[in-house]
C-alpha atoms as a PDB file:
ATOM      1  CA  UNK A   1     -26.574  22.888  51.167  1.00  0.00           C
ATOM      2  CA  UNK A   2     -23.499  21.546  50.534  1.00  0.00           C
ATOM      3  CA  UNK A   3     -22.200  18.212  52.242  1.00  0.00           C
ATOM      4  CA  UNK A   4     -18.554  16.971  52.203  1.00  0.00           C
ATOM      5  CA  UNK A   5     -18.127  13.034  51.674  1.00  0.00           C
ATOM      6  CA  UNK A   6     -14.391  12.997  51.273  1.00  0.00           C
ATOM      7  CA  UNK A   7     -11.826  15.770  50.380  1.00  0.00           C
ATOM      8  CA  UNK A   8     -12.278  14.580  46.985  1.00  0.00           C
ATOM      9  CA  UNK A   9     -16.581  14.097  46.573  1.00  0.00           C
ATOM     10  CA  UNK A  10     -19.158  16.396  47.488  1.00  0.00           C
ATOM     11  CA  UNK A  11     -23.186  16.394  47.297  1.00  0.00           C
ATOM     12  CA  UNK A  12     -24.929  19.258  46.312  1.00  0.00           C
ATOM     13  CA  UNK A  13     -28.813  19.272  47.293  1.00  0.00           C
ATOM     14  CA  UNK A  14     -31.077  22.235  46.698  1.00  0.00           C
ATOM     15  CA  UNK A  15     -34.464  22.057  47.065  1.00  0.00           C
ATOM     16  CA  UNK A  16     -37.104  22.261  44.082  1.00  0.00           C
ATOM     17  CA  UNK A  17     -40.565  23.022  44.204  1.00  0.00           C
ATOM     18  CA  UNK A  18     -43.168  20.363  42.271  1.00  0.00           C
ATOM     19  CA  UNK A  19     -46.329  22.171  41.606  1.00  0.00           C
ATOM     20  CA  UNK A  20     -48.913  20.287  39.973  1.00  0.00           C
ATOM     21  CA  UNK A  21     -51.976  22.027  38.078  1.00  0.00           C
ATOM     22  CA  UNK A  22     -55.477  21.685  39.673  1.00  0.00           C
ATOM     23  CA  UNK A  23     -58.702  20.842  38.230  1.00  0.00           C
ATOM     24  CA  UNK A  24     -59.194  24.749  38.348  1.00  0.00           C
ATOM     25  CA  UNK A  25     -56.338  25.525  36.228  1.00  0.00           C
ATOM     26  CA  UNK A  26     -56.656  22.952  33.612  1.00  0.00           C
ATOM     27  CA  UNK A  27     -59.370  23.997  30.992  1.00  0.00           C
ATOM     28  CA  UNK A  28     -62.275  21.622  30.726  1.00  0.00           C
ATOM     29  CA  UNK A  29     -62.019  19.224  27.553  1.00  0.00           C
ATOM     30  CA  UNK A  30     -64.923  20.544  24.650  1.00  0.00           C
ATOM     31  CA  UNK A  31     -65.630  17.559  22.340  1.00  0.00           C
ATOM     32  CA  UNK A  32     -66.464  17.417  18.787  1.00  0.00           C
ATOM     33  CA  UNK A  33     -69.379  15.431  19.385  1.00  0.00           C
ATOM     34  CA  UNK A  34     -71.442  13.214  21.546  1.00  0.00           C
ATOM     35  CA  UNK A  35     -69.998  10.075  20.239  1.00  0.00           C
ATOM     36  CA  UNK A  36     -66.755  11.731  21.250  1.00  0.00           C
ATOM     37  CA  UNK A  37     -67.714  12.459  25.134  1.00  0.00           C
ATOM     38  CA  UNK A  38     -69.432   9.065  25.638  1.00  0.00           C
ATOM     39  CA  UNK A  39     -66.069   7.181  24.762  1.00  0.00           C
ATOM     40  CA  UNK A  40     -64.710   8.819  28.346  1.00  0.00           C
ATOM     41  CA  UNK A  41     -67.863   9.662  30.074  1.00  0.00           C
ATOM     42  CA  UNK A  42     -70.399   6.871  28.932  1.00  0.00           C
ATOM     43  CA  UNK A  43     -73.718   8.294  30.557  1.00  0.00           C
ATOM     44  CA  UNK A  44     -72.826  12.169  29.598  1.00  0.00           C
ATOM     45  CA  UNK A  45     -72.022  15.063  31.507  1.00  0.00           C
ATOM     46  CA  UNK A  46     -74.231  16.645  33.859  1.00  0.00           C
ATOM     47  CA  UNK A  47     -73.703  20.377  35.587  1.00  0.00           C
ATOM     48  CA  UNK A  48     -74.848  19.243  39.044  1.00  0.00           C
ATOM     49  CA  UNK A  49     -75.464  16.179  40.773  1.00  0.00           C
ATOM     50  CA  UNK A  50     -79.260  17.772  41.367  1.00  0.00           C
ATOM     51  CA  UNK A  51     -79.996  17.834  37.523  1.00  0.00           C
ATOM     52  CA  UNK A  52     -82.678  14.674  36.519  1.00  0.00           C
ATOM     53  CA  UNK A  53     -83.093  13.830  33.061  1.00  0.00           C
ATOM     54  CA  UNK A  54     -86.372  15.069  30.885  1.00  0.00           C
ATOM     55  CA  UNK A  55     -86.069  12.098  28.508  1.00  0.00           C
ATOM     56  CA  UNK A  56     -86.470   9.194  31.201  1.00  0.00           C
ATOM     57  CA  UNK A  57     -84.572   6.551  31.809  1.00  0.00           C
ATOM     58  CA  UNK A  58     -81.160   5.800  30.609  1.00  0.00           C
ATOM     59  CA  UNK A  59     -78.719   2.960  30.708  1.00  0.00           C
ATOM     60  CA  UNK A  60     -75.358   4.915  32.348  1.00  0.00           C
ATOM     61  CA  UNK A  61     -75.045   7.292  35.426  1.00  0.00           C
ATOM     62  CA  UNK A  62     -73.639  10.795  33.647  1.00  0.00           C
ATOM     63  CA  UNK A  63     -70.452  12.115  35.306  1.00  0.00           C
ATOM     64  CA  UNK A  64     -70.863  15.705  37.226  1.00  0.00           C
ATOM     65  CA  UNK A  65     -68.847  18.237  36.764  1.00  0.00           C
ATOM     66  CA  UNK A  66     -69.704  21.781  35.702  1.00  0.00           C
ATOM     67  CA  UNK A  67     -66.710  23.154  33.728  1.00  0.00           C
ATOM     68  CA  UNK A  68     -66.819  19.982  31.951  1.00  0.00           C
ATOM     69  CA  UNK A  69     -70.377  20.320  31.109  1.00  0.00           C
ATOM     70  CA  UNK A  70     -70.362  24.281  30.481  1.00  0.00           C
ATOM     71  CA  UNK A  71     -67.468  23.147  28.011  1.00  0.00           C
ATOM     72  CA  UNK A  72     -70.078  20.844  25.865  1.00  0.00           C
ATOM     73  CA  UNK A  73     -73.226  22.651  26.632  1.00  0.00           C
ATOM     74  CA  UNK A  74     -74.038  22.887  23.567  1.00  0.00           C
ATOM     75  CA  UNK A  75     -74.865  19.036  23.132  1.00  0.00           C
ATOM     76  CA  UNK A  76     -77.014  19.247  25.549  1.00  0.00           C
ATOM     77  CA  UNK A  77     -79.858  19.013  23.096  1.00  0.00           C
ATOM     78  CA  UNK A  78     -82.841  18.869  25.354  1.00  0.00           C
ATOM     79  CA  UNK A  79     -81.486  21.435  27.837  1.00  0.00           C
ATOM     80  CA  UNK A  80     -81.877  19.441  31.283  1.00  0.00           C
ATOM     81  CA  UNK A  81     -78.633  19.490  32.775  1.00  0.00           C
ATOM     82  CA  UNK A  82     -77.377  16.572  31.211  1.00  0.00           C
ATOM     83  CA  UNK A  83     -74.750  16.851  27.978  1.00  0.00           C
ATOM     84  CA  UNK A  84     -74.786  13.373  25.920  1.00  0.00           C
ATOM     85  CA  UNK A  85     -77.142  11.449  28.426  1.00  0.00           C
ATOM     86  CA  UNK A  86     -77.593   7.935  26.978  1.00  0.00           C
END
């Protein structure tokens, strides 16, 4: 579109398209450790919000999300749902 100010100035204005990634297309973060994970997700990472823990009680709520927790599986030592569960 092209808009004429004066015979001497003109606008131009085209349209862009912003597409930001979703939580889909960004790959879930794998950590190096547990000490790693429990600086951003202090109670650990569980796959469901259904999971309970097999070691009893713990101080911190883990955060649910399944890629995140398919992407540190493997710390999930005691195999109950729950990746670095303090």
């Amino acid at each position: 579109m092209l808009i004429q100010l004066s015979p001497v100035r003109c606008i131009v204005i085209t349209r862009a398209s912003v597409v930001s990634p979703s939580s889909t297309d960004a790959a879930a973060k794998s950590y190096k450790n547990c000490t790693e994970l429990n600086k951003d997700y202090k109670g650990g990472v569980a796959k469901d919000s259904k999971v309970k823990n097999k070691g009893g009680k713990t101080k911190n709520t883990p955060h649910v999300s399944a890629d995140l927790y398919n992407a540190n599986k493997s710390k999930d030592r005691d195999k109950d749902g729950i990746a670095c569960e303090k």
